[in-house]
N, C-alpha and C. Protein backbone atom coordinates (compact mmCIF):
# COMPACT_ATOMS: atom_id res chain seq x y z
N UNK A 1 14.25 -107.49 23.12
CA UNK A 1 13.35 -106.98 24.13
C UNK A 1 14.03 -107.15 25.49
N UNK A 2 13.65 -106.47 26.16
CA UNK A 2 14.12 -105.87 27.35
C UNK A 2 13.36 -107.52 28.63
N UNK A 3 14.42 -107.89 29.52
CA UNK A 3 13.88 -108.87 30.37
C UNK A 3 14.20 -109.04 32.12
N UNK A 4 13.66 -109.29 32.74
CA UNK A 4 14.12 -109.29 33.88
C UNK A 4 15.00 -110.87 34.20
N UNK A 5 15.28 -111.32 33.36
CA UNK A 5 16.27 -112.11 33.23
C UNK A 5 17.65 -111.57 33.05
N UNK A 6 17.76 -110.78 32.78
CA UNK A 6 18.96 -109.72 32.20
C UNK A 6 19.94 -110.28 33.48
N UNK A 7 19.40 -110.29 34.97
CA UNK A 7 20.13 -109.93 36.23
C UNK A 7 20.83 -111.83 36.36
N UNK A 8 20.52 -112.64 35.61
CA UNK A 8 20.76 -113.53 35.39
C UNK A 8 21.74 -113.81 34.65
N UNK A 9 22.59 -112.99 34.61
CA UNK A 9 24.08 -112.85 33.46
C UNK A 9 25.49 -112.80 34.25
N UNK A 10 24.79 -112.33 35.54
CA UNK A 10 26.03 -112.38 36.58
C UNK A 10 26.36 -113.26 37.11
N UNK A 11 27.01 -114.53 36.32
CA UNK A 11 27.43 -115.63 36.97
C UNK A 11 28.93 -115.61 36.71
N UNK A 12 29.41 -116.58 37.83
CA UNK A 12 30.67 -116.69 37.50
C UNK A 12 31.70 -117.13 36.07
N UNK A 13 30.66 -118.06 35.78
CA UNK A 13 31.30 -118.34 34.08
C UNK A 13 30.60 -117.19 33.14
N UNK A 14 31.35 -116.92 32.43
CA UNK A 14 31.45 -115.65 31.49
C UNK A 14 31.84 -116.18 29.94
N UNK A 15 30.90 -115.79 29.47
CA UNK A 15 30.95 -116.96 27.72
C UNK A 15 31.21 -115.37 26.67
N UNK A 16 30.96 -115.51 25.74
CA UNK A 16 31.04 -114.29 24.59
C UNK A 16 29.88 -113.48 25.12
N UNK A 17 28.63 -114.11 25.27
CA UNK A 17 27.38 -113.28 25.08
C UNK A 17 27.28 -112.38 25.95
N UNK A 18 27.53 -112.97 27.52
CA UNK A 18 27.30 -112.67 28.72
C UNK A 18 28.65 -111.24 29.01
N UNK A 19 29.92 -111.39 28.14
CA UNK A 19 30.91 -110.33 28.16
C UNK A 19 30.52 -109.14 27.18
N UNK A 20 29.70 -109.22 26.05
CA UNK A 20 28.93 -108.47 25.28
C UNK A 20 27.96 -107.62 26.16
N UNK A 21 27.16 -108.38 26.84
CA UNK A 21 26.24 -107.35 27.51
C UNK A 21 26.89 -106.86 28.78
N UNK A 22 27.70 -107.63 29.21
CA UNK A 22 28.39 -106.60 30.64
C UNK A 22 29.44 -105.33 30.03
N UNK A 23 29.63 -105.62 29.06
CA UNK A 23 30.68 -104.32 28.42
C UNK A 23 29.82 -103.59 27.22
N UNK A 24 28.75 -103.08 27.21
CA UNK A 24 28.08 -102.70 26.24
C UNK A 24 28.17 -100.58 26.80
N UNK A 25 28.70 -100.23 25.62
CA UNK A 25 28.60 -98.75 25.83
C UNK A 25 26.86 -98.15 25.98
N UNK A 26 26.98 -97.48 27.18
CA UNK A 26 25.82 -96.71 27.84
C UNK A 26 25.77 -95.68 26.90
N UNK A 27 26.74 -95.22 26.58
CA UNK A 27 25.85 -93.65 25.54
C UNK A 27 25.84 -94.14 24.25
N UNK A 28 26.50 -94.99 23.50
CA UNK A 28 25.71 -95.47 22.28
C UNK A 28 24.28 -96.17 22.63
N UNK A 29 24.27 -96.76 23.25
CA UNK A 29 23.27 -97.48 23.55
C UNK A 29 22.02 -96.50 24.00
N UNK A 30 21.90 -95.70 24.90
CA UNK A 30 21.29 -94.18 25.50
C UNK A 30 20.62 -93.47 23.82
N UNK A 31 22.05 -93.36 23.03
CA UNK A 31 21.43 -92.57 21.91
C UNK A 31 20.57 -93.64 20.83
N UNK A 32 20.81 -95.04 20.79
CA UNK A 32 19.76 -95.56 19.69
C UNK A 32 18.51 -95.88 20.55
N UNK A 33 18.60 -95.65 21.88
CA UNK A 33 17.06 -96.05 22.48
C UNK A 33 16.33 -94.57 21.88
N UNK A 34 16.78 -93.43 22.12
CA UNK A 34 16.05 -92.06 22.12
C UNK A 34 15.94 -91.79 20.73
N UNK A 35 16.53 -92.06 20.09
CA UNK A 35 15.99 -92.24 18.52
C UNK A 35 15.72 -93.19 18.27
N UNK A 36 15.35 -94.13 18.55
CA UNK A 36 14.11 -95.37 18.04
C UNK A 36 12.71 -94.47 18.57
N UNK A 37 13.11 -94.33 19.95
CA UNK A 37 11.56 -94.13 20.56
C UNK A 37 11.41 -92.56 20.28
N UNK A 38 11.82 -91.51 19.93
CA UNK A 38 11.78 -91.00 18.78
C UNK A 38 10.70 -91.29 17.72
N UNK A 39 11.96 -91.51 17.13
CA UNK A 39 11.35 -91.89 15.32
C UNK A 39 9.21 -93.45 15.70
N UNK A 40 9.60 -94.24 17.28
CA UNK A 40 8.19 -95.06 17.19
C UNK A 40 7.15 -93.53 17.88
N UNK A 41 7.76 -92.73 19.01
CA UNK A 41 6.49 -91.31 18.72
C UNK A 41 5.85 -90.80 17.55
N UNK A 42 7.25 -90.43 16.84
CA UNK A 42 6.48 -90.14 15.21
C UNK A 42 5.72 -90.63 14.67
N UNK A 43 5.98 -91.62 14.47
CA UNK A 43 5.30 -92.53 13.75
C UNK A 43 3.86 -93.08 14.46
N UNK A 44 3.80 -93.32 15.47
CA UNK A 44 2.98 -93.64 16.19
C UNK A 44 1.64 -92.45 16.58
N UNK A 45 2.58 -91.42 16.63
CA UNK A 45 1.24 -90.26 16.57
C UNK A 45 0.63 -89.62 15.00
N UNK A 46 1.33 -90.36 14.13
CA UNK A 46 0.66 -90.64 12.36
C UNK A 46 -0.72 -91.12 12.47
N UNK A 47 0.08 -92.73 13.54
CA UNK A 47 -0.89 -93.57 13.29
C UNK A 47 -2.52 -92.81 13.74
N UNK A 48 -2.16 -91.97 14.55
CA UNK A 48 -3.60 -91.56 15.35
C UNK A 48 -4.37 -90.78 14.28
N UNK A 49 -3.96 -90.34 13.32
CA UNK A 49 -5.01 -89.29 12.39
C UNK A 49 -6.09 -90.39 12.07
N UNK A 50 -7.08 -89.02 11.73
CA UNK A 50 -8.25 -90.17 11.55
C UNK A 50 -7.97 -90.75 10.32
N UNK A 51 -8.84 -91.83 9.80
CA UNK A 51 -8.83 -92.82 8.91
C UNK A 51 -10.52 -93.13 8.59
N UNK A 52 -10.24 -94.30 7.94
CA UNK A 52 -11.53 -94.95 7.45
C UNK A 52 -11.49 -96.09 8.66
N UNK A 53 -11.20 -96.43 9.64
CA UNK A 53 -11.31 -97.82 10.73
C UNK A 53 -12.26 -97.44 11.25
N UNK A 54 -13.06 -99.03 11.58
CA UNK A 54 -14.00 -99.13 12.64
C UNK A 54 -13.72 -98.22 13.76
N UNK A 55 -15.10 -98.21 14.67
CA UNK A 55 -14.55 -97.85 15.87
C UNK A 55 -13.72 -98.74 16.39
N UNK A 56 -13.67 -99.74 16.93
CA UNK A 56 -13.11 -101.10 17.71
C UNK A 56 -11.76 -100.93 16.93
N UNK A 57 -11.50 -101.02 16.14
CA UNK A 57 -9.73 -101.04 15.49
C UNK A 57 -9.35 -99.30 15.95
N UNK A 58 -10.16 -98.16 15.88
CA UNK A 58 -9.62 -97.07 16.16
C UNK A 58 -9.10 -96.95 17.81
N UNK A 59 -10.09 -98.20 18.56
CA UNK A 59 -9.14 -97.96 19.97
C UNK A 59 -8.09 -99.28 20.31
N UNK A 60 -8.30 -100.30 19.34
CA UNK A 60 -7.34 -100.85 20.02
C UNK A 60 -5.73 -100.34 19.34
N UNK A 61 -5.82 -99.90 17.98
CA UNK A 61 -4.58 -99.11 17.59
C UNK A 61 -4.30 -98.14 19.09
N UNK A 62 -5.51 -97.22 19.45
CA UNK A 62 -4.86 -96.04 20.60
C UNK A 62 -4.13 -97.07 21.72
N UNK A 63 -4.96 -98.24 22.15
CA UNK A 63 -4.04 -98.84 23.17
C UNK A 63 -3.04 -99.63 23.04
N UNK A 64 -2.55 -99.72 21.56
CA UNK A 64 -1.38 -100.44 21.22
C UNK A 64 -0.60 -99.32 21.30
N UNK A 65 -0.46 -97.72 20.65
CA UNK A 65 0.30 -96.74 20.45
C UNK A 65 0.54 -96.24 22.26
N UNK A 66 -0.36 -96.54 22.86
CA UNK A 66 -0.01 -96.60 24.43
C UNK A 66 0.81 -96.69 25.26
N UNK A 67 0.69 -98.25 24.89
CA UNK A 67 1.89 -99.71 25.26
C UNK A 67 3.27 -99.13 24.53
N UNK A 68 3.07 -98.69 23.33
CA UNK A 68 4.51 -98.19 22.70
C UNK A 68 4.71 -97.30 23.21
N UNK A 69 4.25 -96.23 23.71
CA UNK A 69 4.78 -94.93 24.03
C UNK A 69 5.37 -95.01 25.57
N UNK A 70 4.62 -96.13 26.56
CA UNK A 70 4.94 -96.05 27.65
C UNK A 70 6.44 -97.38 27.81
N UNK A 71 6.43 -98.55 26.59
CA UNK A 71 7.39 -98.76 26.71
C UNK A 71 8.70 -97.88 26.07
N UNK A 72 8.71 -97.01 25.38
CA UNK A 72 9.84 -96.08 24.72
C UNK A 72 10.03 -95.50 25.83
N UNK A 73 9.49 -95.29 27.11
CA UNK A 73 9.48 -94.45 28.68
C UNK A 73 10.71 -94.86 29.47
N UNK A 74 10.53 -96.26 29.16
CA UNK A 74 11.30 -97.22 29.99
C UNK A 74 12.92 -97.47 29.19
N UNK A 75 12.72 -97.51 28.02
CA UNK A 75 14.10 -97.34 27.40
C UNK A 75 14.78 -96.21 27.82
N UNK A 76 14.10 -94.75 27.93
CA UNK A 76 14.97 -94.07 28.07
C UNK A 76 15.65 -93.86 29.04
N UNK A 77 15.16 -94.46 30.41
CA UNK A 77 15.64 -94.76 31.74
C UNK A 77 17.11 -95.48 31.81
N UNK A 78 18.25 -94.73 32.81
CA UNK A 78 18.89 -94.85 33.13
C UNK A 78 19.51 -96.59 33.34
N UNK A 79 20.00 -97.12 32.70
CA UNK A 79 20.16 -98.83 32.72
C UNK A 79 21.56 -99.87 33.14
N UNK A 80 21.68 -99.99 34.08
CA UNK A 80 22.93 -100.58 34.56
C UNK A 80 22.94 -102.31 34.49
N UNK A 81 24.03 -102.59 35.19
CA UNK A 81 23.69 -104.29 34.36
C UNK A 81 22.77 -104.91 36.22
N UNK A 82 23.03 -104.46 37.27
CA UNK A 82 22.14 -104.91 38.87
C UNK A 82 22.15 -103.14 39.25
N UNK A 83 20.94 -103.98 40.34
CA UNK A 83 20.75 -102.92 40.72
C UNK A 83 19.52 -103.42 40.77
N UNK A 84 17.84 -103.02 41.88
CA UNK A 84 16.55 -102.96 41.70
C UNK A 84 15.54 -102.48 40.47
N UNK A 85 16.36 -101.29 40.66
CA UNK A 85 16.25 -100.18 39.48
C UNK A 85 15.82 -100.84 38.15
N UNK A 86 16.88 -101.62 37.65
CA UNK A 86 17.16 -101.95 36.38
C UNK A 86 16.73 -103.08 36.31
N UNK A 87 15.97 -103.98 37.29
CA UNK A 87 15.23 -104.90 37.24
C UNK A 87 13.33 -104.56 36.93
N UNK A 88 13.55 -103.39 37.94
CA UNK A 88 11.59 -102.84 37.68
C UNK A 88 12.26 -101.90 35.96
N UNK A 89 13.20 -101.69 35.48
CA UNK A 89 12.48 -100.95 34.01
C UNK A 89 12.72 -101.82 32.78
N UNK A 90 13.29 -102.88 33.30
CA UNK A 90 13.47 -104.22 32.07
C UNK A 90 12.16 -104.76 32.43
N UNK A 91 11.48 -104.99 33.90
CA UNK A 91 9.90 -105.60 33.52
C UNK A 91 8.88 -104.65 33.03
N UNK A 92 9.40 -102.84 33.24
CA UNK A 92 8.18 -102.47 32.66
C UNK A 92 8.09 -102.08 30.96
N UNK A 93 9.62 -102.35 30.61
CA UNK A 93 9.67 -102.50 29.35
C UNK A 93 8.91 -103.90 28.43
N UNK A 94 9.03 -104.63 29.37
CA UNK A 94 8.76 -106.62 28.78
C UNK A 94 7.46 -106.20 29.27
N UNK A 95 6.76 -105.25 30.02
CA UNK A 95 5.27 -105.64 29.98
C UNK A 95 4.56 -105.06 29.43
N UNK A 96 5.05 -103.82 28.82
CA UNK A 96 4.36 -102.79 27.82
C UNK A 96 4.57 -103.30 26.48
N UNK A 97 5.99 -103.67 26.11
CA UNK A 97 6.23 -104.38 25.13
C UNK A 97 5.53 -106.11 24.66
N UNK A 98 4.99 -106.12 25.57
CA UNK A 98 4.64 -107.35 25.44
C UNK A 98 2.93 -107.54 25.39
N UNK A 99 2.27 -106.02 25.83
CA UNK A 99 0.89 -105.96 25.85
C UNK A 99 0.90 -104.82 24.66
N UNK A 100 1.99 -104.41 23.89
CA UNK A 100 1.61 -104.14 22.31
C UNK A 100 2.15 -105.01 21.51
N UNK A 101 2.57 -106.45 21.34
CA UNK A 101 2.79 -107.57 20.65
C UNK A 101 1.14 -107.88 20.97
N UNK A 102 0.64 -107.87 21.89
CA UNK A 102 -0.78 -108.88 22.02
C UNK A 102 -1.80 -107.33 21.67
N UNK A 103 -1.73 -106.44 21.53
CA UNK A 103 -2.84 -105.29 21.00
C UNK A 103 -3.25 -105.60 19.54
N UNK A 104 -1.41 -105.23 18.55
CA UNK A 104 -1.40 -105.68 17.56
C UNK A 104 -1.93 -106.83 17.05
N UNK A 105 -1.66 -107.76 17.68
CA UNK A 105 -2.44 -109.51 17.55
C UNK A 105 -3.96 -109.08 17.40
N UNK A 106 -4.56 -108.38 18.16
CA UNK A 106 -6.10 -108.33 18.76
C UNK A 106 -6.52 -107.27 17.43
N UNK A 107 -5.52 -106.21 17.09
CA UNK A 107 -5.61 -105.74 15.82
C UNK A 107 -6.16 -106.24 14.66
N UNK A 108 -5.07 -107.48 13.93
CA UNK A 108 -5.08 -108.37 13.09
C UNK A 108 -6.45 -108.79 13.19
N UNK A 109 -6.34 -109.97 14.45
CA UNK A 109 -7.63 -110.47 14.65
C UNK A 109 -9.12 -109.45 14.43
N UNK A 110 -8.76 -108.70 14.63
CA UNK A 110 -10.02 -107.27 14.39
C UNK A 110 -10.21 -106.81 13.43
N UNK A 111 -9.50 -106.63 12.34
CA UNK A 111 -9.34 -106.18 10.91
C UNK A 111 -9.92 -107.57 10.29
N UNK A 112 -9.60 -109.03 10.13
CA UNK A 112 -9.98 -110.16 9.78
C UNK A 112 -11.29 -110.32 10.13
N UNK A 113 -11.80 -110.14 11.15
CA UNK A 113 -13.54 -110.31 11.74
C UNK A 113 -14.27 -108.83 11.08
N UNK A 114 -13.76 -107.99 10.55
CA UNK A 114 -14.39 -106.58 10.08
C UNK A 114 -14.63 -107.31 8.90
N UNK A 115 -13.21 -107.81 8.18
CA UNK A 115 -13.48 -107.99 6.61
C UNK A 115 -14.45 -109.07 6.63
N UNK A 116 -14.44 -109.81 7.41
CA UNK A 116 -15.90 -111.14 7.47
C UNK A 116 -16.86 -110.89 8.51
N UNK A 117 -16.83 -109.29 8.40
CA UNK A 117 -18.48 -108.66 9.03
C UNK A 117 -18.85 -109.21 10.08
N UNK A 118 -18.02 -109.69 11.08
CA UNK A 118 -19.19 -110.48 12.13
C UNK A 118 -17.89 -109.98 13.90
N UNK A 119 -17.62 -108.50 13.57
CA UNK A 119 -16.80 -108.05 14.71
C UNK A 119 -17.32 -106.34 15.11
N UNK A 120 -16.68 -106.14 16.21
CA UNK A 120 -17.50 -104.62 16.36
C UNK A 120 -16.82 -104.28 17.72
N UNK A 121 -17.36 -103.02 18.30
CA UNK A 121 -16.99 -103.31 20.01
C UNK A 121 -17.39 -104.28 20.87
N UNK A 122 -18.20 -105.07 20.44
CA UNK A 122 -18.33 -106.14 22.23
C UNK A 122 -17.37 -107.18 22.11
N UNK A 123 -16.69 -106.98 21.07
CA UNK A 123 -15.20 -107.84 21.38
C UNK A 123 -13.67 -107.08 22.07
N UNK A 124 -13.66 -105.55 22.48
CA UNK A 124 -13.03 -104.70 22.70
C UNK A 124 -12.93 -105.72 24.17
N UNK A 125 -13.62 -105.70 25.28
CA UNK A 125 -13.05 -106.40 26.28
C UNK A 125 -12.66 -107.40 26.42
N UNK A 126 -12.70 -108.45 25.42
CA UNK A 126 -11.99 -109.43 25.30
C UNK A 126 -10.48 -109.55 24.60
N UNK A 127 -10.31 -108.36 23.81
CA UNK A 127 -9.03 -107.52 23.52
C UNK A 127 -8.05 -107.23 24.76
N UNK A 128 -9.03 -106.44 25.60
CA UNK A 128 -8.29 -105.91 27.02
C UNK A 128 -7.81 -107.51 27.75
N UNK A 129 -8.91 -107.85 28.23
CA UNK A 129 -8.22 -109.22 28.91
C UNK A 129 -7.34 -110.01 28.52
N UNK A 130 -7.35 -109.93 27.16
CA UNK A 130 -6.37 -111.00 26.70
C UNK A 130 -4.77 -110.77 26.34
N UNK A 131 -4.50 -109.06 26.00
CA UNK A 131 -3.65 -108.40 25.56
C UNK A 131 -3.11 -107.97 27.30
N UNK A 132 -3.45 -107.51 28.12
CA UNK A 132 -3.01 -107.27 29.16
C UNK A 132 -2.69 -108.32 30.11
N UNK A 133 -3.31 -108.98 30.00
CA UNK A 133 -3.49 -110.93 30.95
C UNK A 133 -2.33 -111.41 30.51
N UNK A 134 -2.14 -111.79 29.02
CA UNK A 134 -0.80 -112.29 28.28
C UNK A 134 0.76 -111.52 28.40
N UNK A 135 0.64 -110.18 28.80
CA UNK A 135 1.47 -109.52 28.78
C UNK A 135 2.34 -109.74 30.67
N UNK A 136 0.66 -109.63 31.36
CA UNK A 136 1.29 -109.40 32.62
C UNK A 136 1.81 -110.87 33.04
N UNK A 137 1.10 -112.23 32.50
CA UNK A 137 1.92 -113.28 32.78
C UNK A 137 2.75 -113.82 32.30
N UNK A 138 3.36 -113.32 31.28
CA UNK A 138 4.88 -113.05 30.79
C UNK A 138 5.70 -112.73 31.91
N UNK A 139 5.49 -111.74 31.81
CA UNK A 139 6.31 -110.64 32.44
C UNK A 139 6.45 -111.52 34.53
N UNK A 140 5.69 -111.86 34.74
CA UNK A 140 5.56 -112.57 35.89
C UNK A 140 6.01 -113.74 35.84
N UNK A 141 6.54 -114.69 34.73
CA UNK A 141 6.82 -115.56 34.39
C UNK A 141 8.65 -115.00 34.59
N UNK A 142 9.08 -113.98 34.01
CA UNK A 142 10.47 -113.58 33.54
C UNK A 142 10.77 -113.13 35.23
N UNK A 143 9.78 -112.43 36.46
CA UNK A 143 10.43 -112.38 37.29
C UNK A 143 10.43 -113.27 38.08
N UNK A 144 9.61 -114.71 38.08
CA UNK A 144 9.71 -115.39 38.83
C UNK A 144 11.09 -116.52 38.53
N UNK A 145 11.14 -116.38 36.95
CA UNK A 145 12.48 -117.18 36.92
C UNK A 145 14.16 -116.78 37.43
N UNK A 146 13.67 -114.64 37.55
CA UNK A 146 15.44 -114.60 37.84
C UNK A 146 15.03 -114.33 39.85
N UNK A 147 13.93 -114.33 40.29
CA UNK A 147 13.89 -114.34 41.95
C UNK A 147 14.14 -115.88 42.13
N UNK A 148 13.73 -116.89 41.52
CA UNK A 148 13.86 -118.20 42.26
C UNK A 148 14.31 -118.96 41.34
N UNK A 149 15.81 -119.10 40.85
CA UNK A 149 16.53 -119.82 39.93
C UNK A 149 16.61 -120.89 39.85
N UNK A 150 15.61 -121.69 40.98
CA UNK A 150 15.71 -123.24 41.27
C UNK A 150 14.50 -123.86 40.45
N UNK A 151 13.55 -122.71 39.83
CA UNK A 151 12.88 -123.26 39.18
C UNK A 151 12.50 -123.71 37.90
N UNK A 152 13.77 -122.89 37.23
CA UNK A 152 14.47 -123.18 35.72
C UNK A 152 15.17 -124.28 35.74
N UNK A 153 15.54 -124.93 36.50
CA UNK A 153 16.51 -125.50 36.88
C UNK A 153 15.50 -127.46 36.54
């Protein structure tokens, strides 16, 4: 997953990992983002046919396939190792990506409370808060560690 830590690689000591991602080919790399996110559209606009799901699982799947579609947005964006640029699309990758890790979660959790009958929509906003809340203080977490490095420290 994509991080705004990334900009945190440009130090003077240079190990294996850190020479891996500063020398990483842009058009291989360009072509497996656009066919992943690709092949997760496909798949992801499957997921939307109707089915047998609750209502409450039929929207939090739509706002997980969301989060995927708008992070596959951000992959396909232009990606250098600095730059501003490439700092706002590694966080809006880690925050979309990271509020469909917590959709899916709210999923699970939603499918488990269906099969033991005691779930429905008035748990849908507690889905939202918790899947978007978790995502955005991640993601606020990853830029506060590469703006103020004294606090990893």
């Amino acid at each position: 997953m994509a991080s705004p830590r990334l900009g945190t690689f440009c130090c003077p000591t240079r190990d294996a990992a850190t020479q891996l991602v500063l020398n990483f080919q842009p058009r291989v790399f360009h072509a497996l983002c656009l066919g992943s996110g690709t092949l997760r559209l496909v798949f992801g606009l499957l997921r939307l046919l109707p089915g047998r799901q609750p209502a409450a699982s039929a929207r939090i799947l739509r706002a997980a396939i969301t989060c995927d579609l708008l992070g596959c947005l951000g992959k396909g964006a232009p990606v250098r190792v600095h730059g501003p640029l490439d700092v706002t699309c590694s966080m809006w990758i880690q925050l979309f990506y990271s509020a469909y890790f917590w959709w899916l979660f709210c999923y699970a959790v939603d499918v488990y409370l269906v099969i033991r009958r005691s779930a429905g929509m008035s748990t849908i906003l507690l889905y939202h808060i918790m899947a978007w809340g978790l995502a955005l203080l991640l993601c606020m977490e990853g830029a506060v560690m590469l703006y103020y490095p004294s606090v990893s420290r």
